[in-house]
PDB file of N, CA and C in Angstrom:
ATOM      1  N   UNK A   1     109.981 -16.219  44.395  1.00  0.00           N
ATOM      2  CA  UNK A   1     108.781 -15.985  43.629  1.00  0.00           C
ATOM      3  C   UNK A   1     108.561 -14.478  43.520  1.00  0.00           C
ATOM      4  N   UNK A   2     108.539 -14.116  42.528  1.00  0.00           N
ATOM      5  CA  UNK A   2     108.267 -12.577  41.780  1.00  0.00           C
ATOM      6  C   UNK A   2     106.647 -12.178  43.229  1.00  0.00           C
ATOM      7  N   UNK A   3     106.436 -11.086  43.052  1.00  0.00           N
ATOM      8  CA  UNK A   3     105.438 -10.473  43.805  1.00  0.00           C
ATOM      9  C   UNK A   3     104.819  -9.141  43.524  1.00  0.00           C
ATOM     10  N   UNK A   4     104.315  -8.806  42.877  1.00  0.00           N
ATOM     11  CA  UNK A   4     103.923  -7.517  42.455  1.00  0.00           C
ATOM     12  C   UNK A   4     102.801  -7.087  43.298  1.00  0.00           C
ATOM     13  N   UNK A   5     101.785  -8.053  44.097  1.00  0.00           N
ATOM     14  CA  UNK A   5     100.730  -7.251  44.822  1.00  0.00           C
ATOM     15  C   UNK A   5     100.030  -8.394  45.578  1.00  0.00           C
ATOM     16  N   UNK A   6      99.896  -7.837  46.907  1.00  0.00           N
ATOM     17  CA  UNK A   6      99.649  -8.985  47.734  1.00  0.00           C
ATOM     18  C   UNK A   6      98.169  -8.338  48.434  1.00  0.00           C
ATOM     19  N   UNK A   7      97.339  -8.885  48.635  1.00  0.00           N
ATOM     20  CA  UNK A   7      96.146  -8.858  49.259  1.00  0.00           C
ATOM     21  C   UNK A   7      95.525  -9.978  50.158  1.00  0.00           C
ATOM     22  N   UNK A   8      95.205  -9.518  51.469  1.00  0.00           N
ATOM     23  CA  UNK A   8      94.627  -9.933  52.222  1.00  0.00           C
ATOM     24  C   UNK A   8      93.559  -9.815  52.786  1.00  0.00           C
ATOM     25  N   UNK A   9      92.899 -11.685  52.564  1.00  0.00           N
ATOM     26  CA  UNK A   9      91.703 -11.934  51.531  1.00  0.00           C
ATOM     27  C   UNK A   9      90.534 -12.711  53.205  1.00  0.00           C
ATOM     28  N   UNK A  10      91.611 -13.330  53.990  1.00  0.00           N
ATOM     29  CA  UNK A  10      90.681 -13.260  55.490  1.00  0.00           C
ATOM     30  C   UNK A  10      92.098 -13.976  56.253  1.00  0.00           C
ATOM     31  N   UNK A  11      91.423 -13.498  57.738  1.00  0.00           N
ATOM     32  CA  UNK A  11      92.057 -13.823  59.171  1.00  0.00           C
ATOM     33  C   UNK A  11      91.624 -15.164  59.599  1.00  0.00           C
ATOM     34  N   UNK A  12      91.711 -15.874  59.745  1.00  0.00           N
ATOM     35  CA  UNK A  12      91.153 -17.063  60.566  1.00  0.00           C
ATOM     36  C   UNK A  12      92.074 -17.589  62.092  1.00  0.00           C
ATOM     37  N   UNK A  13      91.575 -17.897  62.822  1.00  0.00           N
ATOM     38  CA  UNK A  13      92.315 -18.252  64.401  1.00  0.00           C
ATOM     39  C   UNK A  13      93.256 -19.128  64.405  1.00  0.00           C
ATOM     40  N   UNK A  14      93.786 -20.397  62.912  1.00  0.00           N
ATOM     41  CA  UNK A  14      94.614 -20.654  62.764  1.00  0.00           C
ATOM     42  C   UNK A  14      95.733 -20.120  61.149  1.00  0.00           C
ATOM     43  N   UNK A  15      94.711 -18.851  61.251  1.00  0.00           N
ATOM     44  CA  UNK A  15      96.057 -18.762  59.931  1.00  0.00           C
ATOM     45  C   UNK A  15      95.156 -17.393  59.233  1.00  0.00           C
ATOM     46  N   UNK A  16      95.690 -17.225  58.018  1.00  0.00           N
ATOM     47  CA  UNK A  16      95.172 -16.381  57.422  1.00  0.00           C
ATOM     48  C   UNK A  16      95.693 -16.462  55.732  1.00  0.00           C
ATOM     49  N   UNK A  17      94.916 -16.018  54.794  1.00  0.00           N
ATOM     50  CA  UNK A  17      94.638 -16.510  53.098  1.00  0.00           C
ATOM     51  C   UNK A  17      94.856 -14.918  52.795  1.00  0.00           C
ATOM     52  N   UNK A  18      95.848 -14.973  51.923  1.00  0.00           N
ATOM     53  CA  UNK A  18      96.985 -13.983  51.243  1.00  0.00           C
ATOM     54  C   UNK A  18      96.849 -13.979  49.598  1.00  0.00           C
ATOM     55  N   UNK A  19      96.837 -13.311  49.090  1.00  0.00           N
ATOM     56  CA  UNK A  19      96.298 -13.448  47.484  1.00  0.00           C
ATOM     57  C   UNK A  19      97.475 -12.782  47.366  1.00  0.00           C
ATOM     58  N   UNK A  20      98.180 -13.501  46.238  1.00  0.00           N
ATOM     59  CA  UNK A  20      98.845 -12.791  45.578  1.00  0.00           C
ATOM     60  C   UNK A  20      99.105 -12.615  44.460  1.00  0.00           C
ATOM     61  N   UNK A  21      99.824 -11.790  43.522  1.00  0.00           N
ATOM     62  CA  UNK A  21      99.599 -11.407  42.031  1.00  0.00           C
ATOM     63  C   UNK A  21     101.287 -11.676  41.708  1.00  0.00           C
ATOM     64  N   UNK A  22     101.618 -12.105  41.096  1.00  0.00           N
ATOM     65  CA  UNK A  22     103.063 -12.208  40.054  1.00  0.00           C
ATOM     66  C   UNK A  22     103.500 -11.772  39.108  1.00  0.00           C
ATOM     67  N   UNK A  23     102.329 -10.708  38.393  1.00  0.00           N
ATOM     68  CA  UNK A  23     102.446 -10.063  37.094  1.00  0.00           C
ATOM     69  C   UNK A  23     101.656 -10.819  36.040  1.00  0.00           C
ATOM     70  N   UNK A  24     101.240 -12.232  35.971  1.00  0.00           N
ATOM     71  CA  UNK A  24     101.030 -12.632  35.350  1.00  0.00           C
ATOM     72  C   UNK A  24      99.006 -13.480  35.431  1.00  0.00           C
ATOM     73  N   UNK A  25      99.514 -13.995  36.763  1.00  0.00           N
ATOM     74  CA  UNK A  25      97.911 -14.761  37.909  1.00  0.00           C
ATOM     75  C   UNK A  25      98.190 -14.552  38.916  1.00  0.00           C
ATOM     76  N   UNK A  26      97.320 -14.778  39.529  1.00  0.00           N
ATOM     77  CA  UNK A  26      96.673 -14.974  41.416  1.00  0.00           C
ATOM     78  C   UNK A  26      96.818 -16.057  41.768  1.00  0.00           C
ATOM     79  N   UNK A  27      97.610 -16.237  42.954  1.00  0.00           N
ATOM     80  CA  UNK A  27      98.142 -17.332  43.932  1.00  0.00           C
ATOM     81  C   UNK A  27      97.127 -17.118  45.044  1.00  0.00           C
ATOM     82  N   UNK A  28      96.992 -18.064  45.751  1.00  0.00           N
ATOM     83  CA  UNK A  28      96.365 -17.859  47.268  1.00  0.00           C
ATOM     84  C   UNK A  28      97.830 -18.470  48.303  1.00  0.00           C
ATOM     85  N   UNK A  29      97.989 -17.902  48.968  1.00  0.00           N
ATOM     86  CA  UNK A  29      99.001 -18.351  49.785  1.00  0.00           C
ATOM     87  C   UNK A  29      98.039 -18.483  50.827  1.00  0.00           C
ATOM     88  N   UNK A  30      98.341 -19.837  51.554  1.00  0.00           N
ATOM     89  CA  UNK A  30      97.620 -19.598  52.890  1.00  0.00           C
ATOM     90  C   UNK A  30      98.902 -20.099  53.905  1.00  0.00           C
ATOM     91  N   UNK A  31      98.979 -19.444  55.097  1.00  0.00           N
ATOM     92  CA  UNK A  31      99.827 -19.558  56.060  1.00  0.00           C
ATOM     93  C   UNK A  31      99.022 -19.942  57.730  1.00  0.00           C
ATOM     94  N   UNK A  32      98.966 -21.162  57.582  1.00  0.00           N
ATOM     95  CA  UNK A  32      98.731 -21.410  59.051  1.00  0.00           C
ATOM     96  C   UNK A  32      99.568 -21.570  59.892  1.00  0.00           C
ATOM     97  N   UNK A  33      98.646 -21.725  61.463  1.00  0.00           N
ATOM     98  CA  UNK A  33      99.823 -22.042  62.811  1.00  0.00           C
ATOM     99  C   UNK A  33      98.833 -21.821  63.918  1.00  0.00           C
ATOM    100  N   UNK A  34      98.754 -22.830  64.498  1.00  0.00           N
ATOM    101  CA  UNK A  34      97.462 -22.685  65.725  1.00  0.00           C
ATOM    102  C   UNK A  34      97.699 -21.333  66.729  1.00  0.00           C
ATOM    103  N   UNK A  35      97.192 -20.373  66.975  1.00  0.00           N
ATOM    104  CA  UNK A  35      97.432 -19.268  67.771  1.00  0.00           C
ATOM    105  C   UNK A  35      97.959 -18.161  66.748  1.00  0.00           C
ATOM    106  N   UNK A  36      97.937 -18.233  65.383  1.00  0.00           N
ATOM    107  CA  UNK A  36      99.162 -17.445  64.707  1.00  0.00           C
ATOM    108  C   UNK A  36      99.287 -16.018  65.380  1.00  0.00           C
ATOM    109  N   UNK A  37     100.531 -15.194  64.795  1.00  0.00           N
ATOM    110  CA  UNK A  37     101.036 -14.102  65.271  1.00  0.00           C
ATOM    111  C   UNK A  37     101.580 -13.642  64.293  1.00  0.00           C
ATOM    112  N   UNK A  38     101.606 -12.184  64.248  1.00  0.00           N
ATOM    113  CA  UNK A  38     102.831 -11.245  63.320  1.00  0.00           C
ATOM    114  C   UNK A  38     103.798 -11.955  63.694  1.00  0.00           C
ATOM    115  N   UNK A  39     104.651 -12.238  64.759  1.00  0.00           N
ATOM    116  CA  UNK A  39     106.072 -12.511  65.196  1.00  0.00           C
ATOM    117  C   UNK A  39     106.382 -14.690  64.393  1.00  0.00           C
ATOM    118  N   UNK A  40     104.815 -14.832  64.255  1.00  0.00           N
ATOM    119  CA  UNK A  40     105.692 -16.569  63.445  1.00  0.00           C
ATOM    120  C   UNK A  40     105.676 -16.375  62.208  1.00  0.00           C
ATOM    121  N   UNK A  41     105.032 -14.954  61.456  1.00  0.00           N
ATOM    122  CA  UNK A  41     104.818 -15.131  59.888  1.00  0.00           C
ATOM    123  C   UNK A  41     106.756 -14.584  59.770  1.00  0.00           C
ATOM    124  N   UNK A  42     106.830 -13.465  60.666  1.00  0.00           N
ATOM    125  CA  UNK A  42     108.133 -12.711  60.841  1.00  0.00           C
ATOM    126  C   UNK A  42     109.375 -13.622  60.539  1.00  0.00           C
ATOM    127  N   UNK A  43     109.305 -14.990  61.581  1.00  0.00           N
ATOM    128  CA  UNK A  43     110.563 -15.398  62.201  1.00  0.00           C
ATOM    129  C   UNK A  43     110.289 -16.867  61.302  1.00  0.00           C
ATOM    130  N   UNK A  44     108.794 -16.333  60.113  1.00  0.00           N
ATOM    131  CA  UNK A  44     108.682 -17.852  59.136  1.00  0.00           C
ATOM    132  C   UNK A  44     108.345 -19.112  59.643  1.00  0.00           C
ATOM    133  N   UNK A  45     107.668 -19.239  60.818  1.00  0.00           N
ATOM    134  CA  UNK A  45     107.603 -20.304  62.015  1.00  0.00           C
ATOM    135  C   UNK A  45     105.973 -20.645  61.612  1.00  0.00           C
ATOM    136  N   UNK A  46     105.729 -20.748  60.585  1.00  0.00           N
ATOM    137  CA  UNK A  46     104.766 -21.125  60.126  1.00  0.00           C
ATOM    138  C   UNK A  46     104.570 -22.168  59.159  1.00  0.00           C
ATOM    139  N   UNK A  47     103.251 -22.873  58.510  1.00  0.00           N
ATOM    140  CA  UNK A  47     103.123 -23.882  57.191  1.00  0.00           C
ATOM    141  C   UNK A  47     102.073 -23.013  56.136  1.00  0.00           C
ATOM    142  N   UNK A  48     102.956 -22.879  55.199  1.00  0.00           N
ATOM    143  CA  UNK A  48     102.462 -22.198  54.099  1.00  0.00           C
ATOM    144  C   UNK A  48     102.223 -23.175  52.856  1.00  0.00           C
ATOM    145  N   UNK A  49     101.227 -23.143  52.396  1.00  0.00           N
ATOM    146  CA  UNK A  49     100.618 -23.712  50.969  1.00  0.00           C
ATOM    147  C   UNK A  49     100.752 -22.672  49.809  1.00  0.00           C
ATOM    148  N   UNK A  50     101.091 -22.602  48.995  1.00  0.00           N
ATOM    149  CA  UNK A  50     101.053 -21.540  47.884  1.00  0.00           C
ATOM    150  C   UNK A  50      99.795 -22.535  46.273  1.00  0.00           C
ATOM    151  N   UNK A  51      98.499 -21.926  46.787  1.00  0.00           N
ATOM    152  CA  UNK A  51      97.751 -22.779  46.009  1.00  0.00           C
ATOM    153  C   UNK A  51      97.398 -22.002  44.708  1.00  0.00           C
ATOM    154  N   UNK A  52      97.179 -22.782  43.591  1.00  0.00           N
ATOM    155  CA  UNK A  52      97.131 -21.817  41.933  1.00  0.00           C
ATOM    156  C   UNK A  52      95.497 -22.688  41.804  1.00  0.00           C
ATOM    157  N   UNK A  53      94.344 -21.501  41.270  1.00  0.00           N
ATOM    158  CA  UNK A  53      92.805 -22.285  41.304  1.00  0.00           C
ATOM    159  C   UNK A  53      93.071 -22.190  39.630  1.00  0.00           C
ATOM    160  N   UNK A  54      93.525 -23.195  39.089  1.00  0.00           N
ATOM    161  CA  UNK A  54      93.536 -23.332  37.935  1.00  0.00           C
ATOM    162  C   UNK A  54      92.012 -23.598  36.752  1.00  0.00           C
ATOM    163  N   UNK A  55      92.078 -23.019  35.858  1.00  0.00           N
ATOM    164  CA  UNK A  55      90.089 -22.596  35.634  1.00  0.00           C
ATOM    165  C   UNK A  55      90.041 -23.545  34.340  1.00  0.00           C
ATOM    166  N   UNK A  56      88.803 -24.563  34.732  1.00  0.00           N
ATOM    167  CA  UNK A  56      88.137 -25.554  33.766  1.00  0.00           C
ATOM    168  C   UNK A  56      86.810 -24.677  33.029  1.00  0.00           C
ATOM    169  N   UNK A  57      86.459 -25.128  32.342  1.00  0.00           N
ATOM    170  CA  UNK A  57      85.068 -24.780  31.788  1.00  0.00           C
ATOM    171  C   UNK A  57      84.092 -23.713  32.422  1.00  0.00           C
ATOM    172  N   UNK A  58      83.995 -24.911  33.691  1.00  0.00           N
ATOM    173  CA  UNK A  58      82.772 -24.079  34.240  1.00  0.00           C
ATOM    174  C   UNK A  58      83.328 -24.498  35.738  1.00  0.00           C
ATOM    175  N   UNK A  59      84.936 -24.773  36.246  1.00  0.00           N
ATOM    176  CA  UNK A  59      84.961 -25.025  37.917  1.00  0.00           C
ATOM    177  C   UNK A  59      86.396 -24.727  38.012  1.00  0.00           C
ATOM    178  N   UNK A  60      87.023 -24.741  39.093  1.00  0.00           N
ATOM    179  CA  UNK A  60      88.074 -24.456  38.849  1.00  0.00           C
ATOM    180  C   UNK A  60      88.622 -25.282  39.671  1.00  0.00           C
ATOM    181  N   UNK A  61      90.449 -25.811  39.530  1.00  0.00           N
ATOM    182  CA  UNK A  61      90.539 -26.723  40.186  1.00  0.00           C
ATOM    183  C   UNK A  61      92.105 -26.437  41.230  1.00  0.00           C
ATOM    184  N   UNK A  62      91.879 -26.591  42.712  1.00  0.00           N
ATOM    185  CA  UNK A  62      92.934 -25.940  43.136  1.00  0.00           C
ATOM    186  C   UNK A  62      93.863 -27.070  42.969  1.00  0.00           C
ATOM    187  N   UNK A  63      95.461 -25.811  43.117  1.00  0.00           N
ATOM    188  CA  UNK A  63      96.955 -27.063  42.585  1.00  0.00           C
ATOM    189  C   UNK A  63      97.675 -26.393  43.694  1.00  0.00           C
ATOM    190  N   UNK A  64      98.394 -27.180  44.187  1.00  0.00           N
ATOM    191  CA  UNK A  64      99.544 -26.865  45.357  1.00  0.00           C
ATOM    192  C   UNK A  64     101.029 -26.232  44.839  1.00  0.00           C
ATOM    193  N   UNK A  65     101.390 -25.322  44.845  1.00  0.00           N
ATOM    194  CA  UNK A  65     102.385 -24.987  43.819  1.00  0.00           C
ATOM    195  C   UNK A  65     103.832 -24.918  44.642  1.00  0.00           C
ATOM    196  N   UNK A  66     103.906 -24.676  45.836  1.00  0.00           N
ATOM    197  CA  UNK A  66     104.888 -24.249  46.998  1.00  0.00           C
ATOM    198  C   UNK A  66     103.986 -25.017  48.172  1.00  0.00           C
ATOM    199  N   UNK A  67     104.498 -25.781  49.036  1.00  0.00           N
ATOM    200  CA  UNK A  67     104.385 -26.240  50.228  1.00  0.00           C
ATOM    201  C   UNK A  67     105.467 -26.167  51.382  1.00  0.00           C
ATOM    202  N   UNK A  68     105.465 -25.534  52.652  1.00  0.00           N
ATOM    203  CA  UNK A  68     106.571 -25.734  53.315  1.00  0.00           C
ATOM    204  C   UNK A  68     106.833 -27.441  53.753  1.00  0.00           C
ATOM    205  N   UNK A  69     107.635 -27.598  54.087  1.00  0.00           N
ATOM    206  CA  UNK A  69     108.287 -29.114  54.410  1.00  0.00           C
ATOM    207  C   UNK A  69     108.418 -29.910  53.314  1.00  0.00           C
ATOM    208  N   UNK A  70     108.438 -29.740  51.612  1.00  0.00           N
ATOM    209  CA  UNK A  70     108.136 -30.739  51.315  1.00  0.00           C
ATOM    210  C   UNK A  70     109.754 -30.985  50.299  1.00  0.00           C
ATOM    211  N   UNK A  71     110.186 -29.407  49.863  1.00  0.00           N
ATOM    212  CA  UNK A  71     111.604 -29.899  49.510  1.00  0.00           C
ATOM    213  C   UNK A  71     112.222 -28.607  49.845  1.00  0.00           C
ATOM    214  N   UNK A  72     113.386 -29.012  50.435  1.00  0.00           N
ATOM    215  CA  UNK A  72     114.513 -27.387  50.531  1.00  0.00           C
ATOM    216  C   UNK A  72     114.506 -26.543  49.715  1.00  0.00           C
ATOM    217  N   UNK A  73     114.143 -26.274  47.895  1.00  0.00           N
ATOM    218  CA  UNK A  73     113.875 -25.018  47.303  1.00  0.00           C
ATOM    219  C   UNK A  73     112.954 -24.570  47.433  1.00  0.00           C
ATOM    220  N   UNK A  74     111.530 -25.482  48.020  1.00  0.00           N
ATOM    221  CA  UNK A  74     110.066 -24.619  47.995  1.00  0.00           C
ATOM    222  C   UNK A  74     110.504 -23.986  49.663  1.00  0.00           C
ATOM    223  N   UNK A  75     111.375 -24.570  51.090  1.00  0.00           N
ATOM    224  CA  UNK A  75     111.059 -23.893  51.501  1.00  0.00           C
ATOM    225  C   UNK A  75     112.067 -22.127  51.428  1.00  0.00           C
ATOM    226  N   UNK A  76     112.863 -22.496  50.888  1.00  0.00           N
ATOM    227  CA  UNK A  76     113.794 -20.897  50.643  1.00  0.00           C
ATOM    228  C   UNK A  76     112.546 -20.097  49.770  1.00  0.00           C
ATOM    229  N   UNK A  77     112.153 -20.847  48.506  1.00  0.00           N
ATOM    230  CA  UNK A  77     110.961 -19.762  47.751  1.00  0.00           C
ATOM    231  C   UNK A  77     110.142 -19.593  48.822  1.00  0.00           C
ATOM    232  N   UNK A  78     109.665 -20.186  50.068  1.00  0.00           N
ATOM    233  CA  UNK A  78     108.560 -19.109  50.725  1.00  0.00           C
ATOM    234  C   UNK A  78     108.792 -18.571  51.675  1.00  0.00           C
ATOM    235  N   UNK A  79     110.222 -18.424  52.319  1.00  0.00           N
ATOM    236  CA  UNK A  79     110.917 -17.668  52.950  1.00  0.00           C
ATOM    237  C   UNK A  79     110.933 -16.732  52.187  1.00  0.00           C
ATOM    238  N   UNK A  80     111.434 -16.245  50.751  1.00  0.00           N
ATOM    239  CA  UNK A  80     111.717 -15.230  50.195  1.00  0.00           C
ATOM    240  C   UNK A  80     109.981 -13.770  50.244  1.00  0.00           C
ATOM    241  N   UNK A  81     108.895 -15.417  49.403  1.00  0.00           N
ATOM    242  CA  UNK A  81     107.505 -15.107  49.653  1.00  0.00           C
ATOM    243  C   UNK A  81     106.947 -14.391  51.027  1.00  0.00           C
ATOM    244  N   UNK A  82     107.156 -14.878  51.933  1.00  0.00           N
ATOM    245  CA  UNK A  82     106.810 -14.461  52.823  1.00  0.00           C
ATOM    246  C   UNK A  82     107.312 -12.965  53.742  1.00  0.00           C
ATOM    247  N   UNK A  83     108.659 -12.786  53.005  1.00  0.00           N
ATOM    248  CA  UNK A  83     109.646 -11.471  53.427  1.00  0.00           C
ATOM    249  C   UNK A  83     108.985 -10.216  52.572  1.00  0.00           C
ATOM    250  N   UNK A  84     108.808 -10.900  50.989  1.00  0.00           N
ATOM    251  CA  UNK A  84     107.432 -10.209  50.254  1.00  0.00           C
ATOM    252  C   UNK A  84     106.293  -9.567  50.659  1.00  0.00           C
ATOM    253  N   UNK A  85     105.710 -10.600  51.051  1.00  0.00           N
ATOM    254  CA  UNK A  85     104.366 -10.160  51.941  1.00  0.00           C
ATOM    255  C   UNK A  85     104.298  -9.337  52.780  1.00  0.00           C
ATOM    256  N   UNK A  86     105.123  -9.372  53.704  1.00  0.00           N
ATOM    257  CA  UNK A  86     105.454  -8.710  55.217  1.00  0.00           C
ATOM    258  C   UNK A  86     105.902  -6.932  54.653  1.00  0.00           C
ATOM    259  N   UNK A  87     106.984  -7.135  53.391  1.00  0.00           N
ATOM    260  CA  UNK A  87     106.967  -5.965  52.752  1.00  0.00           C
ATOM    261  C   UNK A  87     105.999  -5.181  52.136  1.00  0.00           C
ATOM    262  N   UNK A  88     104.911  -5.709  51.376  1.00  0.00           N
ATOM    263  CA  UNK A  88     103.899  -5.048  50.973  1.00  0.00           C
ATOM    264  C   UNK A  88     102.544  -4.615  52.096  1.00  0.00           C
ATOM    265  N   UNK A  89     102.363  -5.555  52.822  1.00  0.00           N
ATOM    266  CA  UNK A  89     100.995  -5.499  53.518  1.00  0.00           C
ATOM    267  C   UNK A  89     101.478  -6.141  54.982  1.00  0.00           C
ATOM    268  N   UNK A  90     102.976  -5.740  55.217  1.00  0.00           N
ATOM    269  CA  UNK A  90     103.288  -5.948  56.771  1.00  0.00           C
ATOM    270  C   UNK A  90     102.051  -5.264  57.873  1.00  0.00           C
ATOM    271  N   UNK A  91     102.052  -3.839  58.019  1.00  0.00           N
ATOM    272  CA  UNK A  91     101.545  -3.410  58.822  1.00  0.00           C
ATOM    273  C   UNK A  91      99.752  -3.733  58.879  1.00  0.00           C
ATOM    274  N   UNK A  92      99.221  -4.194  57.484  1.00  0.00           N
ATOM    275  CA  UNK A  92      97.618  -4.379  57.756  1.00  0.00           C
ATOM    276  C   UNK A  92      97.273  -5.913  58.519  1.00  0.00           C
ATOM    277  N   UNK A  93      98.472  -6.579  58.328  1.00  0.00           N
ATOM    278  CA  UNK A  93      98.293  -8.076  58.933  1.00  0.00           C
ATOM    279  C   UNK A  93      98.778  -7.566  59.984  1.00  0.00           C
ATOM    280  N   UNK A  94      99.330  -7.482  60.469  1.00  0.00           N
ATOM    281  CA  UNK A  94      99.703  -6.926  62.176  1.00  0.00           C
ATOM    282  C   UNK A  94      98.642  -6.195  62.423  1.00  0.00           C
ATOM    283  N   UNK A  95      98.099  -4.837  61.779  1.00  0.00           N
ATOM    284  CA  UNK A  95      96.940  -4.612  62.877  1.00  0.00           C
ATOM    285  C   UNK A  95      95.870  -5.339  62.673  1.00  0.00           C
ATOM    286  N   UNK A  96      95.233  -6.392  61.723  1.00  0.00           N
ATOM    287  CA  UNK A  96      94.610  -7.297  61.467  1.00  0.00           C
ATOM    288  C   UNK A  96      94.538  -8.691  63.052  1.00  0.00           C
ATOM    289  N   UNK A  97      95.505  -8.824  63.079  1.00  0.00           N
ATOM    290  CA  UNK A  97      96.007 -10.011  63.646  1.00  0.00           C
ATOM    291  C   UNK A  97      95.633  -9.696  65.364  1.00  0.00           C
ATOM    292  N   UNK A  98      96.212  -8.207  65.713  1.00  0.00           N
ATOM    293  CA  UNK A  98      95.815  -8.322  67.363  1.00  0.00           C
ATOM    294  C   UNK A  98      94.517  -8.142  67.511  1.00  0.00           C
ATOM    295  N   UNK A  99      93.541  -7.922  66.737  1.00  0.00           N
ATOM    296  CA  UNK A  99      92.142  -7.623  66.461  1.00  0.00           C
ATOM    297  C   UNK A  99      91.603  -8.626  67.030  1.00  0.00           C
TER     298      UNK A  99
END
């Protein structure tokens, strides 16, 4: 998955919500893992959702676009995603994370 700009959008104690841009829309990636760490987003030892809030009228409706476990190309695309991430905004999620 293409990646042009990744932002991180909150921390939570099992995970943390990753915005990302493709050139085109905004993804929310969220990556959980009970206890998470820099070292499981690192070594990919995590469950990632890659959700698209696709916009109705007046609501918007979230779509699952990438899920880990669910077929062998989504999980290589968020292996790739996630090597992405770590490249753009590695160091603010690490000092984010021991916080």
């Amino acid at each position: 998955m293409k990646v042009v700009k990744a932002e991180l959008k909150a921390i939570r104690k099992n995970g943390i919500d990753v915005k990302v841009h493709n050139g085109l829309m905004g993804l929310i990636t969220s990556i959980d893992k009970e206890d998470i760490t820099f070292e499981d987003i690192a070594n990919h030892q995590v469950h990632t959702k890659v959700i698209l809030l696709t916009r109705k009228c007046c609501s918007s409706t979230p779509m699952i676009i990438l899920e880990t476990g669910v077929k062998a190309e989504d999980d290589e695309e968020i292996v790739e995603l996630l090597d992405r991430i770590l490249e753009l905004i590695g160091e603010e999620i690490k000092e984010n994370l021991k916080k």
